[in-house]
Protein backbone atom coordinates (compact mmCIF):
# COMPACT_ATOMS: atom_id res chain seq x y z
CA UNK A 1 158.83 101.46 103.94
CA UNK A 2 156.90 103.48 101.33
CA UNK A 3 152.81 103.03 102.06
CA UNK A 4 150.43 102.41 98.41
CA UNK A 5 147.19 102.92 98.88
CA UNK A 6 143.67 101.68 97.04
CA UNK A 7 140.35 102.31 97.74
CA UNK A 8 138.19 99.64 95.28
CA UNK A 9 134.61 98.92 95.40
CA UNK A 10 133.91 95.54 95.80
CA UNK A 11 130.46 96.14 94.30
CA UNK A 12 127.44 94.15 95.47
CA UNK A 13 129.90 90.96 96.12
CA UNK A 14 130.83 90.71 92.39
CA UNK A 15 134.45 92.13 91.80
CA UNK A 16 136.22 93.44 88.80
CA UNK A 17 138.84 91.63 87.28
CA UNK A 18 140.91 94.76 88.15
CA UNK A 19 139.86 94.84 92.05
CA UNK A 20 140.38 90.95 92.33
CA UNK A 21 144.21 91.27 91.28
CA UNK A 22 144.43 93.49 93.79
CA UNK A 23 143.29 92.08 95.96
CA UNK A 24 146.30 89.38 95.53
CA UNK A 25 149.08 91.89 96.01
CA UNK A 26 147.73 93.84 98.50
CA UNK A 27 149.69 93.48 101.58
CA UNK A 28 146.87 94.83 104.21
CA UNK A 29 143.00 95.23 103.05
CA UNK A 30 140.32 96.80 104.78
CA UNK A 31 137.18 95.14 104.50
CA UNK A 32 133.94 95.03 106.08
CA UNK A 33 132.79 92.06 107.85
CA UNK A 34 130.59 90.45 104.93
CA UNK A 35 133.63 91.13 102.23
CA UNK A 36 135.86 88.93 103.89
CA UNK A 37 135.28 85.93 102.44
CA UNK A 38 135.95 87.53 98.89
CA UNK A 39 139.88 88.60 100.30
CA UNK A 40 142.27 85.34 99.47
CA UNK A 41 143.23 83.67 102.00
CA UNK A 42 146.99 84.60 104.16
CA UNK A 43 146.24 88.20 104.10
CA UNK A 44 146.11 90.47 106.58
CA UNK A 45 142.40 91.51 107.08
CA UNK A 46 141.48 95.27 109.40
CA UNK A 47 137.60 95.57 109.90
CA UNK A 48 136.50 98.55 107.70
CA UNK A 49 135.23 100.17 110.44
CA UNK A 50 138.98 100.60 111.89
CA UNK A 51 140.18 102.81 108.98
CA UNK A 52 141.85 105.30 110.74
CA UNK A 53 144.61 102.65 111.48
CA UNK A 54 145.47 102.92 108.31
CA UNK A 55 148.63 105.73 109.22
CA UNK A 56 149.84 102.64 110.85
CA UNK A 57 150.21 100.38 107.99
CA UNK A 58 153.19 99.88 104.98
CA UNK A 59 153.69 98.67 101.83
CA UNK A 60 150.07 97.76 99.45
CA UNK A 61 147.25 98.87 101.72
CA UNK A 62 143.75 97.88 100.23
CA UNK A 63 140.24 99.05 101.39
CA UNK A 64 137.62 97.49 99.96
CA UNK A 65 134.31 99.67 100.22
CA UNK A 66 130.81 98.53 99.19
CA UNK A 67 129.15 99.37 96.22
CA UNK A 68 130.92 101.68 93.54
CA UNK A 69 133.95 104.19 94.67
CA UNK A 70 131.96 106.81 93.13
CA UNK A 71 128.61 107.07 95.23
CA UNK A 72 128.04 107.37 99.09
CA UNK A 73 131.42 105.50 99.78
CA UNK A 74 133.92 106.26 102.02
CA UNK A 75 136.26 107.82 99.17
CA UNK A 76 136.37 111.12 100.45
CA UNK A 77 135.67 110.66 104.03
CA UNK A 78 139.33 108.76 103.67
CA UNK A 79 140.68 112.01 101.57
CA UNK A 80 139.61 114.22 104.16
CA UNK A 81 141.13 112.22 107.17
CA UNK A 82 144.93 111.70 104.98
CA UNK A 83 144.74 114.75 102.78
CA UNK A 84 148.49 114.30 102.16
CA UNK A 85 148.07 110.31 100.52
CA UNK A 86 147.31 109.90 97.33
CA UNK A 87 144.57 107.17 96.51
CA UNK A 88 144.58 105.09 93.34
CA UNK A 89 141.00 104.33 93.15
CA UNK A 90 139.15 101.36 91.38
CA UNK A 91 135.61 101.21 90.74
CA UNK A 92 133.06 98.35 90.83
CA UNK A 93 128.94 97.97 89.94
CA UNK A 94 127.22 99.41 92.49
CA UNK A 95 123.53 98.10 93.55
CA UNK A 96 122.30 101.52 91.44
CA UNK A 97 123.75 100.08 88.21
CA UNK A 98 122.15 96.87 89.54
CA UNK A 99 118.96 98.11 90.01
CA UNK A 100 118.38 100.37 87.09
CA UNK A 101 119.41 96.99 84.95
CA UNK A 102 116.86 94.92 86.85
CA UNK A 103 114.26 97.46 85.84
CA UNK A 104 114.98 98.20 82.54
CA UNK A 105 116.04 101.60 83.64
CA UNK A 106 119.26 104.26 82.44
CA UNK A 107 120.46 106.42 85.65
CA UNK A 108 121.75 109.89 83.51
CA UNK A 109 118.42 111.41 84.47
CA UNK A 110 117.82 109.72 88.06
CA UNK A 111 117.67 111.59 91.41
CA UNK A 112 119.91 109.67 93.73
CA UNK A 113 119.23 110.00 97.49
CA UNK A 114 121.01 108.12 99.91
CA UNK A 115 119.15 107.51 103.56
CA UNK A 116 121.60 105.12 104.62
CA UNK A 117 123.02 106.51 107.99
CA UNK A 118 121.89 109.74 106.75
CA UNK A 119 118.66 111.89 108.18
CA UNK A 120 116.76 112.49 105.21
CA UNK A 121 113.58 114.28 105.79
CA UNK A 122 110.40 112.98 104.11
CA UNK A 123 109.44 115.82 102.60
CA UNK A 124 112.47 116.26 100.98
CA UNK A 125 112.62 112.73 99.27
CA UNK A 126 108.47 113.09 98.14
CA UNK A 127 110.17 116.53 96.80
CA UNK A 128 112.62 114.87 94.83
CA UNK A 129 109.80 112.12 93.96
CA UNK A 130 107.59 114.75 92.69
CA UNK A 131 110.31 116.04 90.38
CA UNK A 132 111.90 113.51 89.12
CA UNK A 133 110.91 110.70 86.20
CA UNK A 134 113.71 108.46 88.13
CA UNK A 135 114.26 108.51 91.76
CA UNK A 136 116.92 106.10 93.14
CA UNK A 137 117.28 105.41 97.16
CA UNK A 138 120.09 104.09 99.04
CA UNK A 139 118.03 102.71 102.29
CA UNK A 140 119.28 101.19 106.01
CA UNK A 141 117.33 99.92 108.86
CA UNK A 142 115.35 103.48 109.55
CA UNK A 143 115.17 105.03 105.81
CA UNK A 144 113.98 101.41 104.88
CA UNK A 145 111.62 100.30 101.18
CA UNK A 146 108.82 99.68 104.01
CA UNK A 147 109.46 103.63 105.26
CA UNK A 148 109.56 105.10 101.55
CA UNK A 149 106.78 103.38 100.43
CA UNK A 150 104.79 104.46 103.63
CA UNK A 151 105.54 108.25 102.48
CA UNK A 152 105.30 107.22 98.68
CA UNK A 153 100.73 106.42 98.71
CA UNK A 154 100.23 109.72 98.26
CA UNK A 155 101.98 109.53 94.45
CA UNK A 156 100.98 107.36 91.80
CA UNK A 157 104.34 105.97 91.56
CA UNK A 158 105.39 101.83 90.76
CA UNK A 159 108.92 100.88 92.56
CA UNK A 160 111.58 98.29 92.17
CA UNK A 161 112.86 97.10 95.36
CA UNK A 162 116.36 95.03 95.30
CA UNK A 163 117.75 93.42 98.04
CA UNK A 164 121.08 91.89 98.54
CA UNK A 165 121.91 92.94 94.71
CA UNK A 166 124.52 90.67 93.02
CA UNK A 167 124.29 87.79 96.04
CA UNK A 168 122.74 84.40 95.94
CA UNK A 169 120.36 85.97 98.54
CA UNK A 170 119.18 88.56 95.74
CA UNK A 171 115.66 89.58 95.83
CA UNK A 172 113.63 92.21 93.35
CA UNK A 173 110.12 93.13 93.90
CA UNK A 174 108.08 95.06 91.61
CA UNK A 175 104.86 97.31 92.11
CA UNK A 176 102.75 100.05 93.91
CA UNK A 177 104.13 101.00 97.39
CA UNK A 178 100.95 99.73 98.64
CA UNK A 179 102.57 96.60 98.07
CA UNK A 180 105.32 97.14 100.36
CA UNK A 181 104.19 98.73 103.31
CA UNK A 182 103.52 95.90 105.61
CA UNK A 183 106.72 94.12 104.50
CA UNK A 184 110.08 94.03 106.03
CA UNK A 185 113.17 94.26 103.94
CA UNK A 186 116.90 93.74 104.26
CA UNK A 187 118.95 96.26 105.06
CA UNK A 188 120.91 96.46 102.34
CA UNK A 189 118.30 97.35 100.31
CA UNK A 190 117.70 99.99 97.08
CA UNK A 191 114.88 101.45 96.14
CA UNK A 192 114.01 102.49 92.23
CA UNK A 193 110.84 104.99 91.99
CA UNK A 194 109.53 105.64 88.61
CA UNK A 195 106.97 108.50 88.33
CA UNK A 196 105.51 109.07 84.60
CA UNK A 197 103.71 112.20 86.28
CA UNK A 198 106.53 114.10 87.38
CA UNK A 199 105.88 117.67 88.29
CA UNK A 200 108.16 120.24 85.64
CA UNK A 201 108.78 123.58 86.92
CA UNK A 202 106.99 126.30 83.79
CA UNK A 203 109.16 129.09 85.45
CA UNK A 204 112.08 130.24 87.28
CA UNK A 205 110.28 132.42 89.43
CA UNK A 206 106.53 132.64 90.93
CA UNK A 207 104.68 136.00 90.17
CA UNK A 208 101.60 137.02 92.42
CA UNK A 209 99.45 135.66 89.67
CA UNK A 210 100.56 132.17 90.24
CA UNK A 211 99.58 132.15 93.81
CA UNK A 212 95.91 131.55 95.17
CA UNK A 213 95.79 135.10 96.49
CA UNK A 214 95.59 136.42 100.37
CA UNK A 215 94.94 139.79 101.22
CA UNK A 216 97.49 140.70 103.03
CA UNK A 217 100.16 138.98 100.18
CA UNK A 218 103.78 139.97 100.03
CA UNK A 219 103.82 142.10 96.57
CA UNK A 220 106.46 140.72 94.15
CA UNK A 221 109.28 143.73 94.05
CA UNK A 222 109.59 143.15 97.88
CA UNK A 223 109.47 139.52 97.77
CA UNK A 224 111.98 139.13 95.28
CA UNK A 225 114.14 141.66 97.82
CA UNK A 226 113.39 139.32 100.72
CA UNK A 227 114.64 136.14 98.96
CA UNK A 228 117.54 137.80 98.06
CA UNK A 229 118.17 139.11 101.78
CA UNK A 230 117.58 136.19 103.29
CA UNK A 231 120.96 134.23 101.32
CA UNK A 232 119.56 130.44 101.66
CA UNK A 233 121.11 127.02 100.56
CA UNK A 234 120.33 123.68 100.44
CA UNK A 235 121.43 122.77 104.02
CA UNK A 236 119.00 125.83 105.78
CA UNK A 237 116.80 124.92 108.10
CA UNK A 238 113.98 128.15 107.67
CA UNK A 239 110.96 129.49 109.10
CA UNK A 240 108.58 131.75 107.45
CA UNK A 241 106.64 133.44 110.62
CA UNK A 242 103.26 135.24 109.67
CA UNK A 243 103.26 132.92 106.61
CA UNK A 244 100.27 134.41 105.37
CA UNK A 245 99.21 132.69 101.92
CA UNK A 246 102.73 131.21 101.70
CA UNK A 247 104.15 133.12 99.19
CA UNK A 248 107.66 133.36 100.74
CA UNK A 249 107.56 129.97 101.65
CA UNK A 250 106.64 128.48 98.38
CA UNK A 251 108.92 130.43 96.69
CA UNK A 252 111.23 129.18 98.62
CA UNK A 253 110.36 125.85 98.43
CA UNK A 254 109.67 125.82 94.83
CA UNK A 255 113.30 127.53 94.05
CA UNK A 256 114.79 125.12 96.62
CA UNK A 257 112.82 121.56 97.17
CA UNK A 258 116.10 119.87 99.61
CA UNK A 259 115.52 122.87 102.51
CA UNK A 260 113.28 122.19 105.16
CA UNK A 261 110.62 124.98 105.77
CA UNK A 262 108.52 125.91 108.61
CA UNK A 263 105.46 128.06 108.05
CA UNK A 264 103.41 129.54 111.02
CA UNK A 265 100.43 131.08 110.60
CA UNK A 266 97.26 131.93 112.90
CA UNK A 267 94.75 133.02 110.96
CA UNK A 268 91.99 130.17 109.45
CA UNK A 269 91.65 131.75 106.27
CA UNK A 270 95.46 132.10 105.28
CA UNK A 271 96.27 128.46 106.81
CA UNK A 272 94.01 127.00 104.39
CA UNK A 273 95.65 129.36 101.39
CA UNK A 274 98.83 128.37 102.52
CA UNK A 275 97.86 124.70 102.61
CA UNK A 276 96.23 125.23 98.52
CA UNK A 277 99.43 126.69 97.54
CA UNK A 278 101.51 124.15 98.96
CA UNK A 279 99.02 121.32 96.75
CA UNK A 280 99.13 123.37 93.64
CA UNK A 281 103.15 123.67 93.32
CA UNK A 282 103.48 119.60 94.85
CA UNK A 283 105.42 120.84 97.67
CA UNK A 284 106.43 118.27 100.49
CA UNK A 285 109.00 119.97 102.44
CA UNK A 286 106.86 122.78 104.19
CA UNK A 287 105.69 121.94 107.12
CA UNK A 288 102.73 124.27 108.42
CA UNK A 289 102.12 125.45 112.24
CA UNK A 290 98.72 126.66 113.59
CA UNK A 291 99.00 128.95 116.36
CA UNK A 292 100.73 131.95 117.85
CA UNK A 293 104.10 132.66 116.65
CA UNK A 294 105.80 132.43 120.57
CA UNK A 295 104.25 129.47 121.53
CA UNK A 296 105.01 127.88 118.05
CA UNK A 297 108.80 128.61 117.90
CA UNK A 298 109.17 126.78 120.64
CA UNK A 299 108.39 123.55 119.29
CA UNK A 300 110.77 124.25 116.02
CA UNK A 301 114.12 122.48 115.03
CA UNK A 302 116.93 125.11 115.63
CA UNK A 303 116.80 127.49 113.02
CA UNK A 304 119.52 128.79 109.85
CA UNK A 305 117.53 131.95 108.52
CA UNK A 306 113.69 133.34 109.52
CA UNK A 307 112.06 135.34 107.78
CA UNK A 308 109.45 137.75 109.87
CA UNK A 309 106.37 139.04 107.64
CA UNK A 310 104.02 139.20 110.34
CA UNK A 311 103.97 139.10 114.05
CA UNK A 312 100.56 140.59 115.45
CA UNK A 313 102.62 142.46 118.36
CA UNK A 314 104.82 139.66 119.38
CA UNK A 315 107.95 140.82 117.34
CA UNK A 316 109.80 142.02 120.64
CA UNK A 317 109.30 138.34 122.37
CA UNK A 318 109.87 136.25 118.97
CA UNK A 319 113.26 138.51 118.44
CA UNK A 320 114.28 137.80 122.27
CA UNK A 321 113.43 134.51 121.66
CA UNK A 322 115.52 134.12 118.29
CA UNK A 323 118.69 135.33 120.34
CA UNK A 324 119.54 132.67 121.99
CA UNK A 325 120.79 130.75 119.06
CA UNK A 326 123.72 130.83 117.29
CA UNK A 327 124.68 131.47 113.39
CA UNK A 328 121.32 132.54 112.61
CA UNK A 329 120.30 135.15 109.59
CA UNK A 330 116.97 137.37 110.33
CA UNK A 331 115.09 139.61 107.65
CA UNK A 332 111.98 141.51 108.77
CA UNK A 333 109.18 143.06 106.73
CA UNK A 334 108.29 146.24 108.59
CA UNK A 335 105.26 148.89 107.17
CA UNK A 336 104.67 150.25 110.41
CA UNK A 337 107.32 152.50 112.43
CA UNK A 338 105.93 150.99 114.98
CA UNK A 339 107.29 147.58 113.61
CA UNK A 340 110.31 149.13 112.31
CA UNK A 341 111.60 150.72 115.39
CA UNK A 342 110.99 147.31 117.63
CA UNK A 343 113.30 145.37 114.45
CA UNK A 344 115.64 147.99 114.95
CA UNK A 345 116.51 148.01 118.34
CA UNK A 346 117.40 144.23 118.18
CA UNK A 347 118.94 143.98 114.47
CA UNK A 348 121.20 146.61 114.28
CA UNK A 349 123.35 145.35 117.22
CA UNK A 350 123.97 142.21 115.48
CA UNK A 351 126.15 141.26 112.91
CA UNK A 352 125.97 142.58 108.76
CA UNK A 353 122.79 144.70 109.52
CA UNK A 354 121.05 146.51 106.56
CA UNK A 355 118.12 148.37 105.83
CA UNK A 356 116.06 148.70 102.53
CA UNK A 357 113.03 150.35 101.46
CA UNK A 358 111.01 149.31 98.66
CA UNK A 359 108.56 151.97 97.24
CA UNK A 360 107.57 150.31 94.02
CA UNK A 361 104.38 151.35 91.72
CA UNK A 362 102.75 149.07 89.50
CA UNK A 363 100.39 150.19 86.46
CA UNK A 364 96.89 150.21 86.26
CA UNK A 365 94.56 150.80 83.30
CA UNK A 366 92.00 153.89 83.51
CA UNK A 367 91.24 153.60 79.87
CA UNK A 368 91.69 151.98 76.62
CA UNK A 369 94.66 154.70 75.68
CA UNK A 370 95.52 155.60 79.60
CA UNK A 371 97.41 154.02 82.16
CA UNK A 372 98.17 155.11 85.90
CA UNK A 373 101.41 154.26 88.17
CA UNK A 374 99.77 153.17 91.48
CA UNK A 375 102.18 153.02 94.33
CA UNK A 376 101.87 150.32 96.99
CA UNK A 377 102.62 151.12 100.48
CA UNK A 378 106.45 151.34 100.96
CA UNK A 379 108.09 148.55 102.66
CA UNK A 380 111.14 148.22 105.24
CA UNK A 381 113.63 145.43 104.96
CA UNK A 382 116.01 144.74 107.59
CA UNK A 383 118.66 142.25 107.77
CA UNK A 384 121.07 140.90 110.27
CA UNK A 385 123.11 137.67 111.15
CA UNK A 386 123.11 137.08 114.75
């Protein structure tokens, strides 16, 4: 017997007239526990949560997800797991339609983040806060209103809480997050954040200008080159080691607010630049270290990429160090041999090595009709995937 299959979003309980006739012809559905009582009674009913039986079933198969088909459902977990079926899929009003209706609120310029069974990293969602006019959160028992709102009192931000959206149980609470912290919500719960403030980006890219200087600051030709070297995404997990004033890892930051950045730096005076850098461009996802570069590491999640601009003689240990993990990409600054020849002896036994040297020369006024090329000390760059 030939197997149909439908994947329809049952909403926030209220169904479309298209999902609730079928619904009637289905022959199995898949539902999750609190959707049961909207399947008509006779059928045959699998717990959500047993999907993968699904290659064992015939005829009009029906899973009914929550929410919309479109958003943080199952959808393409199930297209993954049977890439040979072929899904008819109908949608339903998801709790963000609910939500932004509740609060007066269109969704075409929102930021949607979803925390529910997810790790998402507080920095990341102030980031996406900080940005955005509209910031929508799916929450769960951990990522909850009470935990956003908790991160949210450093932002003058109001929020729209919903709860059970579309049930008789429905709840909506308006206001600051000071509001909210002390109060325990439902877990199916969304969370609306509406910042009139939001933080635009002027530019593409920083220049040396925009930063509150540090002496020792990364010049912008061989910055630029680093950024390029080091090949990030969305999903890396970086550290910047001998941050300095933080001009790689604001970049960084600023070009990508979703990666998750550690900066470590020993020196007083370039921890607190760092720290007035990160404030200026509203940066939540850079988390700073005090200390010496080998004990820090130590204490850091499992790196994607590093980036090595300073090392005060520890270079050797942090590269040993480094080498015990897996899938990791390394680019080092070098404008000493001394440096140079320690990087090399380590990086060029690994995987897609390269060198670079930057010599670059910027110009200088002597006089109303004369200007001099001065040359900055040539830099290094090697790179490596280990």
């Amino acid at each position: 017997m030939t197997r149909e299959i439908i994947v329809a979003g049952a909403g926030s309980g209220s169904l479309t007239l298209e999902v609730q006739e079928a619904l009637k012809s289905a022959d199995v559905i898949f539902a999750a526990s609190r959707f049961v009582n909207l399947v008509p009674s006779g059928k045959k009913v699998i717990d959500i949560k047993n999907y993968s039986e699904l290659a064992n079933e015939t005829g009009k198969v029906l899973i009914l997800v929550s929410g919309d088909t479109g958003i943080f459902s199952l959808l393409p977990v199930l297209q993954k797991k049977f890439p040979d079926e072929k899904f008819t899929v109908l949608p339903g009003v998801s709790s963000l339609q609910v939500i932004c209706a509740r609060a007066g609120e269109t969704w075409n310029d929102a930021k949607i983040l979803s925390g529910h069974g997810r790790n998402l990293d507080a920095g990341i969602f102030l980031n996406a806060v900080e940005r955005n006019r509209i910031t929508i959160l799916f929450c769960d028992k951990v990522i909850s209103p009470k935990w956003a709102c908790e991160k949210l009192m450093c932002l003058d931000v109001e929020v729209f809480i919903g709860s059970n959206l579309g049930s008789p149980d429905e709840k909506v609470f308006h206001g600051s997050p000071a509001n909210f912290t002390s109060y325990d919500f439902p877990e199916l719960s969304i969370l609306l954040i509406r910042n009139e403030k939001f933080y635009t980006h002027e530019k593409l890219f920083l220049r040396n200008s925009d930063f509150i200087p540090e002496k020792h600051m990364t010049k912008e030709a061989v910055r630029f080159a680093i950024l390029s070297r080091l090949e990030l995404d969305n999903s890396s997990t970086f550290w910047d080691i001998g941050a300095g004033s933080g001009s790689i890892s604001v970049s960084v930051g600023y070009a990508n607010p979703e990666i998750n950045i550690h900066s470590v730096e020993f020196r007083p005076e370039a921890l607190s630049i760092i720290s007035r850098n990160i404030k200026k461009f509203h940066l939540h996802n850079i988390h700073v270290h005090e200390g010496r570069a080998l004990d820090v590491i130590k204490t850091l999640p499992k790196p994607s990429h590093v980036f090595i601009g300073g090392s005060s003689g520890e270079l050797a240990g942090i590269l040993e160090y480094i080498s015990r993990f897996d899938c990791v990409r390394v680019v080092i600054a070098c404008v000493t041999l001394e440096t140079f020849n320690t990087a090399y002896s380590f990086l060029h036994q690994w995987d897609n090595f390269e060198t670079l040297q930057i010599s670059a020369s910027t110009s200088k006024s002597l006089a109303p009709d004369m200007t001099l090329m001065k040359a900055d000390n040539p830099v290094i760059i090697l790179s490596a995937n280990r």
